[in-house]
PDB file of N, CA and C in Angstrom:
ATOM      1  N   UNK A   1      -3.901  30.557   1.082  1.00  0.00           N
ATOM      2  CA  UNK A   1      -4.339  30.165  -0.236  1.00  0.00           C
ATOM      3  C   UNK A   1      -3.291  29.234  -0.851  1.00  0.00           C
ATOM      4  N   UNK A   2      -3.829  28.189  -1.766  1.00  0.00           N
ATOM      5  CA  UNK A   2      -3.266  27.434  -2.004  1.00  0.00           C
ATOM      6  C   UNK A   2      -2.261  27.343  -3.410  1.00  0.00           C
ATOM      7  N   UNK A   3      -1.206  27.930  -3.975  1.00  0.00           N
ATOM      8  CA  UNK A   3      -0.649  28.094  -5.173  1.00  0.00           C
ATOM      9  C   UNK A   3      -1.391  27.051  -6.254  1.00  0.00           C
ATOM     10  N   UNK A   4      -1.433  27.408  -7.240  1.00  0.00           N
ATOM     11  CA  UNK A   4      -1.579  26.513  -8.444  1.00  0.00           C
ATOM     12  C   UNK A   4      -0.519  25.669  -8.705  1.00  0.00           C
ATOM     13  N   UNK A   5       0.835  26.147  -8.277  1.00  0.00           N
ATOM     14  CA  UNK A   5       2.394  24.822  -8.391  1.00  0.00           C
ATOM     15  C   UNK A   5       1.774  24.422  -7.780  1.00  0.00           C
ATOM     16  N   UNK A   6       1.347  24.357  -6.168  1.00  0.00           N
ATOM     17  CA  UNK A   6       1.490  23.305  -5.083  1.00  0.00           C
ATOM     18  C   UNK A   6       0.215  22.473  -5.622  1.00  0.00           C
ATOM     19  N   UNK A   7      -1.026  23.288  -5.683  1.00  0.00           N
ATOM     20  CA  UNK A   7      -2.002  21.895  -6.006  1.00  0.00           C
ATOM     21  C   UNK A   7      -1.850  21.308  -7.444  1.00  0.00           C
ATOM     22  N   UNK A   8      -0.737  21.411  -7.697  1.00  0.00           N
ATOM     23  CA  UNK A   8      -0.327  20.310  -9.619  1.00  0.00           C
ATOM     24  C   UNK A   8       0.192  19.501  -9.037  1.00  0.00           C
ATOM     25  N   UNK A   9       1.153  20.036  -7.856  1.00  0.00           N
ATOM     26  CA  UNK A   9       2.594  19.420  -7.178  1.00  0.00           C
ATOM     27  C   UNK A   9       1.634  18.094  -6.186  1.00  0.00           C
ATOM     28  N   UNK A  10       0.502  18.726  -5.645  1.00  0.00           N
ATOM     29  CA  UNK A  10      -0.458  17.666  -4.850  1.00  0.00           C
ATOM     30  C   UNK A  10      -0.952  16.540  -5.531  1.00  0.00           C
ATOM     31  N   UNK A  11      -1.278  16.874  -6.343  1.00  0.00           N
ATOM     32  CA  UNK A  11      -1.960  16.104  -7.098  1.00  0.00           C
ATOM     33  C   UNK A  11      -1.674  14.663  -7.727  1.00  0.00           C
ATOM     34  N   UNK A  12       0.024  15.598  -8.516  1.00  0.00           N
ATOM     35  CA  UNK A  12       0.731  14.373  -9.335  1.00  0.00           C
ATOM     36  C   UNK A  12       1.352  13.633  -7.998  1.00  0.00           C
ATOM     37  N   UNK A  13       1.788  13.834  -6.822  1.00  0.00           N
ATOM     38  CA  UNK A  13       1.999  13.109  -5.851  1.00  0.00           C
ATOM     39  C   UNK A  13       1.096  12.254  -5.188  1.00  0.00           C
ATOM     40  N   UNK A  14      -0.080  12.609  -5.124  1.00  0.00           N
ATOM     41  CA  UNK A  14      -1.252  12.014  -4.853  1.00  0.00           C
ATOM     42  C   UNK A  14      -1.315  10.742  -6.022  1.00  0.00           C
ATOM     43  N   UNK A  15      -1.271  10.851  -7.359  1.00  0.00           N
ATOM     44  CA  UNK A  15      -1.298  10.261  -8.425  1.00  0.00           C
ATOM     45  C   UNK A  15       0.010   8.850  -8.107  1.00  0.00           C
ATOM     46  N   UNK A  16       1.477   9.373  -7.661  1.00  0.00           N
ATOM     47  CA  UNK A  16       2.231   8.746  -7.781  1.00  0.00           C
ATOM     48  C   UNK A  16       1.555   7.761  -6.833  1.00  0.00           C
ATOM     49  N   UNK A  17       1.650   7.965  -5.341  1.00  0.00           N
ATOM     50  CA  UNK A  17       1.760   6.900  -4.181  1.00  0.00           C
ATOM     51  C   UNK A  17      -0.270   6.467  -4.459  1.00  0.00           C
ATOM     52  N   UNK A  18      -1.270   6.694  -5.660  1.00  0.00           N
ATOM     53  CA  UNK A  18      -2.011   5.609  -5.250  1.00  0.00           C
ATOM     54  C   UNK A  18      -0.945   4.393  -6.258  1.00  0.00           C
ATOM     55  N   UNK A  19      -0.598   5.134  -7.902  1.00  0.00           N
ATOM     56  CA  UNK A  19      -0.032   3.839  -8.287  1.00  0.00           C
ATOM     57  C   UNK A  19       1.576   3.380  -7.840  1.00  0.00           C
ATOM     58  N   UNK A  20       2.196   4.251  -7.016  1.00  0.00           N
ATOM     59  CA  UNK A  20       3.119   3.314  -6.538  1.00  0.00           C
ATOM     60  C   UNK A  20       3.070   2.378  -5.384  1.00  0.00           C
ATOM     61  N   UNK A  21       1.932   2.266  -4.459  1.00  0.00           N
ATOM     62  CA  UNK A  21       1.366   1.129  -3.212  1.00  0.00           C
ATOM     63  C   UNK A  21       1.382  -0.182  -4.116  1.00  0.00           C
ATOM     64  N   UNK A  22       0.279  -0.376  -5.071  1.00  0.00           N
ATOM     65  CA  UNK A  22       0.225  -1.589  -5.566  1.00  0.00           C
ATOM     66  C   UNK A  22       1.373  -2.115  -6.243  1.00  0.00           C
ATOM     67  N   UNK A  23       2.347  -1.599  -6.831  1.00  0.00           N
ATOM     68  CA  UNK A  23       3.825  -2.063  -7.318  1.00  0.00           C
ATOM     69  C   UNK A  23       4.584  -2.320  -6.367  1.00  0.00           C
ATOM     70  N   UNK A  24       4.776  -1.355  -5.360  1.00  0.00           N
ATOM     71  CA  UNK A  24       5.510  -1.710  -4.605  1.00  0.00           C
ATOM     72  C   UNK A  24       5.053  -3.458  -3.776  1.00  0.00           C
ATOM     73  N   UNK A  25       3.864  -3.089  -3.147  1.00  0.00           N
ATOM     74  CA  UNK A  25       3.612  -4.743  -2.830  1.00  0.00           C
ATOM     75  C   UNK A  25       3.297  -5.844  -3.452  1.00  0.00           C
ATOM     76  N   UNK A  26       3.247  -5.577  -4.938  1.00  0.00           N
ATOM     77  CA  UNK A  26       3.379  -6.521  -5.931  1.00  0.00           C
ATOM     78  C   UNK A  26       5.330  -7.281  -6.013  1.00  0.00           C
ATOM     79  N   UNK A  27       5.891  -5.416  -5.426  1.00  0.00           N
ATOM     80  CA  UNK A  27       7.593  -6.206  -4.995  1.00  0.00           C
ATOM     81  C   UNK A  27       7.805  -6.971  -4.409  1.00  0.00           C
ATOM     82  N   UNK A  28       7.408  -6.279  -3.156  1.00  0.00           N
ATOM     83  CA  UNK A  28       7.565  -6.817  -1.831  1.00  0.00           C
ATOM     84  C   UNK A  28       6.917  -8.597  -2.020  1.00  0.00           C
ATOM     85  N   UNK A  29       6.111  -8.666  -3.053  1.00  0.00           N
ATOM     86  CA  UNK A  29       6.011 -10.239  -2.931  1.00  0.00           C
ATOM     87  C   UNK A  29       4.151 -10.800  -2.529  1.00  0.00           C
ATOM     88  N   UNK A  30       3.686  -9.677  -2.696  1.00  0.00           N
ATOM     89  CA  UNK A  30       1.815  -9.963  -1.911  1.00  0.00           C
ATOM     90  C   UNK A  30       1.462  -9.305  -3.723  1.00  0.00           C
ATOM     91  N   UNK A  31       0.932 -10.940  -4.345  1.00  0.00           N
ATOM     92  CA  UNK A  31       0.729 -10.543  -5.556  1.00  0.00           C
ATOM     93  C   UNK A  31      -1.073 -10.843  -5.753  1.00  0.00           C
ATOM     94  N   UNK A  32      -1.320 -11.115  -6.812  1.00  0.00           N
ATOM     95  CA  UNK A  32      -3.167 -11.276  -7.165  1.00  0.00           C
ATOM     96  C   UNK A  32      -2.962 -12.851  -7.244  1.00  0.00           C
ATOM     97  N   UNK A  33      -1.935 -13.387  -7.357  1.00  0.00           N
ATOM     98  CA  UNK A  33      -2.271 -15.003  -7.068  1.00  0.00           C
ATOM     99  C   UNK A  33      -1.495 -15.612  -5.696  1.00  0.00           C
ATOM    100  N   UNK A  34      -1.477 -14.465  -4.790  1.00  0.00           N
ATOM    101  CA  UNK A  34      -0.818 -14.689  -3.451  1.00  0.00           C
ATOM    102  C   UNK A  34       0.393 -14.479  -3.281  1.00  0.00           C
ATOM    103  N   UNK A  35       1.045 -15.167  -1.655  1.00  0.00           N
ATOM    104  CA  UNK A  35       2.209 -14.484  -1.648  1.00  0.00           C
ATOM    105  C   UNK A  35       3.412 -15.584  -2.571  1.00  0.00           C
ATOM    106  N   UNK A  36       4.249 -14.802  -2.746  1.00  0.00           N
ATOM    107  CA  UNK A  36       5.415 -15.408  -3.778  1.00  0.00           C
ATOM    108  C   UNK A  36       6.423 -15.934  -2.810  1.00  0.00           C
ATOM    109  N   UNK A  37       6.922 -17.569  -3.370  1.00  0.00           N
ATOM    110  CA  UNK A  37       7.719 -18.037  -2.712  1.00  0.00           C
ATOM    111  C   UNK A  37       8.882 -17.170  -2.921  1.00  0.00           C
ATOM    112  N   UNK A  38       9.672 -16.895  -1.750  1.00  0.00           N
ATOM    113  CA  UNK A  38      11.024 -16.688  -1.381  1.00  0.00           C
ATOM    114  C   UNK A  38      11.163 -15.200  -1.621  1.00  0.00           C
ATOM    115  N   UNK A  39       9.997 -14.480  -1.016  1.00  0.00           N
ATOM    116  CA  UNK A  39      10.033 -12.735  -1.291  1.00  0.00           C
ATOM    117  C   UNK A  39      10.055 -12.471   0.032  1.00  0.00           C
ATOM    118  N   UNK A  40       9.734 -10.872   0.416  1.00  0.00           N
ATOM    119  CA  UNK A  40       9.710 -10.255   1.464  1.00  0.00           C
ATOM    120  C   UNK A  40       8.064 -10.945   2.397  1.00  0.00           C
ATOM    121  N   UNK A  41       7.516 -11.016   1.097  1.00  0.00           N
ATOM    122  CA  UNK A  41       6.176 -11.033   1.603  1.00  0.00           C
ATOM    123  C   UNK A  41       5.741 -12.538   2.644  1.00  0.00           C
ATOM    124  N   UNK A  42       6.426 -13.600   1.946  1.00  0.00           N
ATOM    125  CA  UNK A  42       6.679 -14.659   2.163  1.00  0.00           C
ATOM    126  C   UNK A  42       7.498 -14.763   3.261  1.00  0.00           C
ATOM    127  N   UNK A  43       8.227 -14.157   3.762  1.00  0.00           N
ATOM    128  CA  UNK A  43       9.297 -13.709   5.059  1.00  0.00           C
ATOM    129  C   UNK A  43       8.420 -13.469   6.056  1.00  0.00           C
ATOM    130  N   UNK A  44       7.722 -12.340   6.075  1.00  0.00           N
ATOM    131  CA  UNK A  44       6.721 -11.740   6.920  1.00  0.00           C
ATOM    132  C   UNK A  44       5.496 -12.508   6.960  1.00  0.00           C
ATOM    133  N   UNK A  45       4.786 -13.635   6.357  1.00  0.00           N
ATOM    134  CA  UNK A  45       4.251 -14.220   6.864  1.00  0.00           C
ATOM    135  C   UNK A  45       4.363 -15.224   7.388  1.00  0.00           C
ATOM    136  N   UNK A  46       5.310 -16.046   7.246  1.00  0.00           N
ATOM    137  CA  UNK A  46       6.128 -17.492   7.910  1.00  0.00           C
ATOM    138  C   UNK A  46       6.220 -16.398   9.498  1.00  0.00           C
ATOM    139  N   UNK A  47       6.911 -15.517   9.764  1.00  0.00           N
ATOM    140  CA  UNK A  47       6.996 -14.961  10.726  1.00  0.00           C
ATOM    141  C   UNK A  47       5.937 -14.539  11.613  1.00  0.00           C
ATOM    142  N   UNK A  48       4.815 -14.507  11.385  1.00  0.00           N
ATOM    143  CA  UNK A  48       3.494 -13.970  11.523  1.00  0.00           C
ATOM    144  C   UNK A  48       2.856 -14.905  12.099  1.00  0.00           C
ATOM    145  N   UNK A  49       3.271 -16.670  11.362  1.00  0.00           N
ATOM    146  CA  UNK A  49       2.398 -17.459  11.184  1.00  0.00           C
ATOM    147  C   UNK A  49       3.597 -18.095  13.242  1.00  0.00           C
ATOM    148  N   UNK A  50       4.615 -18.258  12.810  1.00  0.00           N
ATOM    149  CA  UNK A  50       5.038 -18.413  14.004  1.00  0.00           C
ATOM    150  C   UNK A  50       4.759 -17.833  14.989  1.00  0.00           C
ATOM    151  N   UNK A  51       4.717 -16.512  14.803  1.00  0.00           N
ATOM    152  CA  UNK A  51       4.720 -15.181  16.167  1.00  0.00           C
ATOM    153  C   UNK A  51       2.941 -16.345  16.654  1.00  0.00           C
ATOM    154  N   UNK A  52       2.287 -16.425  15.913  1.00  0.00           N
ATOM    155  CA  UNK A  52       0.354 -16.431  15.869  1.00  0.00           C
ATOM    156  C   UNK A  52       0.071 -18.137  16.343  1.00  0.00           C
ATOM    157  N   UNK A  53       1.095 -18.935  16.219  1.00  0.00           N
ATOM    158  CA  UNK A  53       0.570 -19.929  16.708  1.00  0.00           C
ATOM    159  C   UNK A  53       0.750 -21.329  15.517  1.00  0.00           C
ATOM    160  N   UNK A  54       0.764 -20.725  14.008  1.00  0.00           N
ATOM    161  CA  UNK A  54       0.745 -21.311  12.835  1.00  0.00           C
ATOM    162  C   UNK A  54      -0.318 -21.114  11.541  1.00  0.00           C
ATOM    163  N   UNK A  55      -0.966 -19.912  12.010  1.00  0.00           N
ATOM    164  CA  UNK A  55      -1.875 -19.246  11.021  1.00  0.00           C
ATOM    165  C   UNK A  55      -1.313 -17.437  11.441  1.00  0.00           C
ATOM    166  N   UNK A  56      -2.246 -17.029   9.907  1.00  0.00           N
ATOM    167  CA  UNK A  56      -1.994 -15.488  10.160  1.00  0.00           C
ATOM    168  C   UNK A  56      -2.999 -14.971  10.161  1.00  0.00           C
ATOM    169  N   UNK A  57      -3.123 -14.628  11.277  1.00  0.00           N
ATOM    170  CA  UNK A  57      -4.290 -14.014  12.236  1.00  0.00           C
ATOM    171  C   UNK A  57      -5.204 -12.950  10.843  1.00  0.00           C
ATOM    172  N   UNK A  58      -6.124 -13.088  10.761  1.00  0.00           N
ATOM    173  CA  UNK A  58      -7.434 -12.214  10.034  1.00  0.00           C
ATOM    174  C   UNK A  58      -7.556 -10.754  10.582  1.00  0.00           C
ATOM    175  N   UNK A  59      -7.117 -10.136  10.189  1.00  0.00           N
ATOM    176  CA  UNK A  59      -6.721  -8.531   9.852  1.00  0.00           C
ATOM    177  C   UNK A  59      -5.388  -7.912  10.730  1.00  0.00           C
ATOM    178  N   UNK A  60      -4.620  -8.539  10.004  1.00  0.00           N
ATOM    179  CA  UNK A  60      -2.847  -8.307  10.753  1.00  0.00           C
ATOM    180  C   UNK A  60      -2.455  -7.880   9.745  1.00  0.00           C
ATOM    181  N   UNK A  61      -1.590  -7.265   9.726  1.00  0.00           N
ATOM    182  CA  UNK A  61      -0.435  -6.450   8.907  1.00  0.00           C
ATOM    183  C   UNK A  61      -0.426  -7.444   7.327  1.00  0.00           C
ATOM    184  N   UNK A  62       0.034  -8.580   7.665  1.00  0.00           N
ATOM    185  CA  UNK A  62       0.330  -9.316   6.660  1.00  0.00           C
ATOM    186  C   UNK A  62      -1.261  -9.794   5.697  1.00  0.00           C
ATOM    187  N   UNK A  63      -1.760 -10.272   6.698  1.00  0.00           N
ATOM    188  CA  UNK A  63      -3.247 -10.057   5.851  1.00  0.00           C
ATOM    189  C   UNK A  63      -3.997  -9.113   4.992  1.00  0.00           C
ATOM    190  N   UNK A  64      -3.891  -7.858   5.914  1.00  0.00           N
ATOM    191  CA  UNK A  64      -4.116  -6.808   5.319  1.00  0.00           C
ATOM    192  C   UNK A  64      -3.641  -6.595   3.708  1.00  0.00           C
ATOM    193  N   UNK A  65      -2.056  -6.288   3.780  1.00  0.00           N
ATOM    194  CA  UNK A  65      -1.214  -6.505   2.451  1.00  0.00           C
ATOM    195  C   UNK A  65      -1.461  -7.293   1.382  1.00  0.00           C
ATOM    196  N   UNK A  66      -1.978  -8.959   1.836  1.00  0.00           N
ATOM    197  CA  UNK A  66      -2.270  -9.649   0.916  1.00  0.00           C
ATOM    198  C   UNK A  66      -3.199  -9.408   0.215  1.00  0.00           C
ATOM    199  N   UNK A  67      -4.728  -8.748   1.071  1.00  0.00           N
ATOM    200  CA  UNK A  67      -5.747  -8.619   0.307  1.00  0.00           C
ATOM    201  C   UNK A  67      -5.397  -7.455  -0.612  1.00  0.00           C
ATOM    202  N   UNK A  68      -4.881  -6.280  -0.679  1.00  0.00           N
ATOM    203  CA  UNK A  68      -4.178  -5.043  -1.131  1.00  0.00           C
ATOM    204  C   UNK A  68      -3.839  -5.605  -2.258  1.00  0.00           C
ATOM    205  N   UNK A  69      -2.375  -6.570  -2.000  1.00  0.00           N
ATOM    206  CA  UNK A  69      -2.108  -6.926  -2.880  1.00  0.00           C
ATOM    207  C   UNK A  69      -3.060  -7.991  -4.222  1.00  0.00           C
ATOM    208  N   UNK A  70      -3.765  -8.488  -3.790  1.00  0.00           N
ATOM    209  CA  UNK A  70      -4.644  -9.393  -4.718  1.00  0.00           C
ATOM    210  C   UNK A  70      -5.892  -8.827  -5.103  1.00  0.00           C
ATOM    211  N   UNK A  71      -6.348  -7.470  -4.668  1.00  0.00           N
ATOM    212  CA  UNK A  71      -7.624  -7.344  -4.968  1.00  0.00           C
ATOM    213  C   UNK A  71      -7.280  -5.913  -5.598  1.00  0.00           C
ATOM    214  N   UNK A  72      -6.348  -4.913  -4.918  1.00  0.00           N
ATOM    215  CA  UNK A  72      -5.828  -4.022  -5.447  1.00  0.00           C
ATOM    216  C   UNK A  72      -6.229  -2.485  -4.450  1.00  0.00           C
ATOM    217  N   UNK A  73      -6.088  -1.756  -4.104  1.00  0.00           N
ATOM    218  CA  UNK A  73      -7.294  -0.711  -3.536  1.00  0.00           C
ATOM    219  C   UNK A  73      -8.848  -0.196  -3.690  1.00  0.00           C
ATOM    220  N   UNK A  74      -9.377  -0.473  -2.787  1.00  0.00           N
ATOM    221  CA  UNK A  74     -10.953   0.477  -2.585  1.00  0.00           C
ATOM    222  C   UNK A  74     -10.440   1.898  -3.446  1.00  0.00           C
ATOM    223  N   UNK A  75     -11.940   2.217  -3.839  1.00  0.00           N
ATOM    224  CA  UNK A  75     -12.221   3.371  -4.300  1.00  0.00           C
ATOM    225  C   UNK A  75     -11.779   4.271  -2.962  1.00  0.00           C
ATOM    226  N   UNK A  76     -12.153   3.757  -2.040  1.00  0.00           N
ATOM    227  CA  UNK A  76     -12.143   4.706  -0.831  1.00  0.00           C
ATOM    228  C   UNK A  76     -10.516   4.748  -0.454  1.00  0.00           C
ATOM    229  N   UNK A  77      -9.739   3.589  -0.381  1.00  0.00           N
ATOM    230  CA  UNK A  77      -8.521   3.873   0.122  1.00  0.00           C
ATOM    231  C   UNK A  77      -7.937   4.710  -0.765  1.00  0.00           C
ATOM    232  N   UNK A  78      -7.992   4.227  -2.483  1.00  0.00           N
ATOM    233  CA  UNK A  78      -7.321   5.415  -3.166  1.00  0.00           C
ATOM    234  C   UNK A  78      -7.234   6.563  -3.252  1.00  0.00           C
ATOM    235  N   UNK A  79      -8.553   7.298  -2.783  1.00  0.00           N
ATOM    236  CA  UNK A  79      -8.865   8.667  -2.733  1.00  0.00           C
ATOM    237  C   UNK A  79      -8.148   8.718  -1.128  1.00  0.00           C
ATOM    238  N   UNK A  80      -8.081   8.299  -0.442  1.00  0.00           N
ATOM    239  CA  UNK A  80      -8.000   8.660   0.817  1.00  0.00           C
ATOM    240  C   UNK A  80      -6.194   8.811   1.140  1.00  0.00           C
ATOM    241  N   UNK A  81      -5.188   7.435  -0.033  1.00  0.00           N
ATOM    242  CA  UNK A  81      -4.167   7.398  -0.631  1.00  0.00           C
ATOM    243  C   UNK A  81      -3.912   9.059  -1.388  1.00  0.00           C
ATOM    244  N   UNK A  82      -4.491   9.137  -2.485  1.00  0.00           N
ATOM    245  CA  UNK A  82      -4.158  10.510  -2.992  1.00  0.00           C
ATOM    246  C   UNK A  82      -4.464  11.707  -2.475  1.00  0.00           C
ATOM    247  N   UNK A  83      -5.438  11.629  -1.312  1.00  0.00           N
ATOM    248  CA  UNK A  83      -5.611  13.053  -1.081  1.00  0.00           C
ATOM    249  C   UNK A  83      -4.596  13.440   0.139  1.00  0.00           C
ATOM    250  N   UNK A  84      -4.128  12.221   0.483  1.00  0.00           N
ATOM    251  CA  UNK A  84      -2.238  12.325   1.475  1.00  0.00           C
ATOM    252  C   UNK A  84      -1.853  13.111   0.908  1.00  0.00           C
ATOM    253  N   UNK A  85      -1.292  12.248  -0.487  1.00  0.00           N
ATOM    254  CA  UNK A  85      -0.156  12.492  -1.199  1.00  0.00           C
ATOM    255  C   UNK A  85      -0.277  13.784  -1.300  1.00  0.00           C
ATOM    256  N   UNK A  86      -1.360  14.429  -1.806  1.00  0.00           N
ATOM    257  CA  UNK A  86      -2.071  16.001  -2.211  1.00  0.00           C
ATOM    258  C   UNK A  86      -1.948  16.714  -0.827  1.00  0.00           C
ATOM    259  N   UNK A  87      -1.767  16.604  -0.037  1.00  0.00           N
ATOM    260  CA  UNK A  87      -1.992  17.110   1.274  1.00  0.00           C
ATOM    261  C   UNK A  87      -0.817  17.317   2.089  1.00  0.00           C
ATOM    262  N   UNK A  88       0.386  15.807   1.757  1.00  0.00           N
ATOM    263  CA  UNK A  88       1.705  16.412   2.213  1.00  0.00           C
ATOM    264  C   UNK A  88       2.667  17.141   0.979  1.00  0.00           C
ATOM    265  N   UNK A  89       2.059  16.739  -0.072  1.00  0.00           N
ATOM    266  CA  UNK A  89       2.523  18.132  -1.230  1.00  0.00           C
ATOM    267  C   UNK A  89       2.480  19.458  -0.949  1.00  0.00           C
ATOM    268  N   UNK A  90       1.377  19.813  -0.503  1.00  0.00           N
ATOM    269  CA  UNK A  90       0.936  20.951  -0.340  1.00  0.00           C
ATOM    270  C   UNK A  90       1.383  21.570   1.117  1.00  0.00           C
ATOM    271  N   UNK A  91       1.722  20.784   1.832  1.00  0.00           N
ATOM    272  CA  UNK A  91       2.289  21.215   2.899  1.00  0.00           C
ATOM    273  C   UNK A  91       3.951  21.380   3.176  1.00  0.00           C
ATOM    274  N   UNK A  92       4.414  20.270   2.381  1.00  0.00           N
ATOM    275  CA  UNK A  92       5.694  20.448   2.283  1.00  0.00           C
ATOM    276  C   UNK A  92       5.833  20.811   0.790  1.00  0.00           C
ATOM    277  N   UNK A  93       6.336  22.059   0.399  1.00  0.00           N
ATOM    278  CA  UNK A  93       6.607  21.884  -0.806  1.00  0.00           C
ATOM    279  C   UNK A  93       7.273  21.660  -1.343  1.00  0.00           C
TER     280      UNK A  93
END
């Protein structure tokens, strides 16, 4: 059975990492008007774009991020985001 601490403790963790993903890659440099010159994000795709030939390949790491970053999370990733967070709360307490 599941304590009432642990599922508050799930929850608000669940809460933190959906809104700390989009800040953080708003850091990292993958913003809503693309990636930012001279960030992380901007690093990893010059790198991407070399590793790929001179484009960045359509659903790669860096792609992925960008859309994240510019569109923000699915209903579905967020729940799927918080019910982690809720899930390694509750497991680790």
């Amino acid at each position: 059975m599941v304590e009432p601490v642990t599922a508050v403790l799930g929850g608000a963790a669940g809460l933190v990492a959906t809104v700390a993903v989009p800040v953080a890659l708003g850091a990292a440099g993958f913003t809503g008007a693309g990636i930012a010159a001279g960030s992380l994000a901007a690093k990893m795709m010059s790198a991407a774009a070399i590793a790929n030939g001179g484009g960045v390949a359509a659903g790669s790491v860096v792609a992925a991020l960008q859309s994240v970053g510019a569109a923000g999370l699915s209903t579905a990733t967020t729940a799927a985001v918080t019910a982690g967070g809720a899930l390694l709360a509750a497991i680790f307490p």
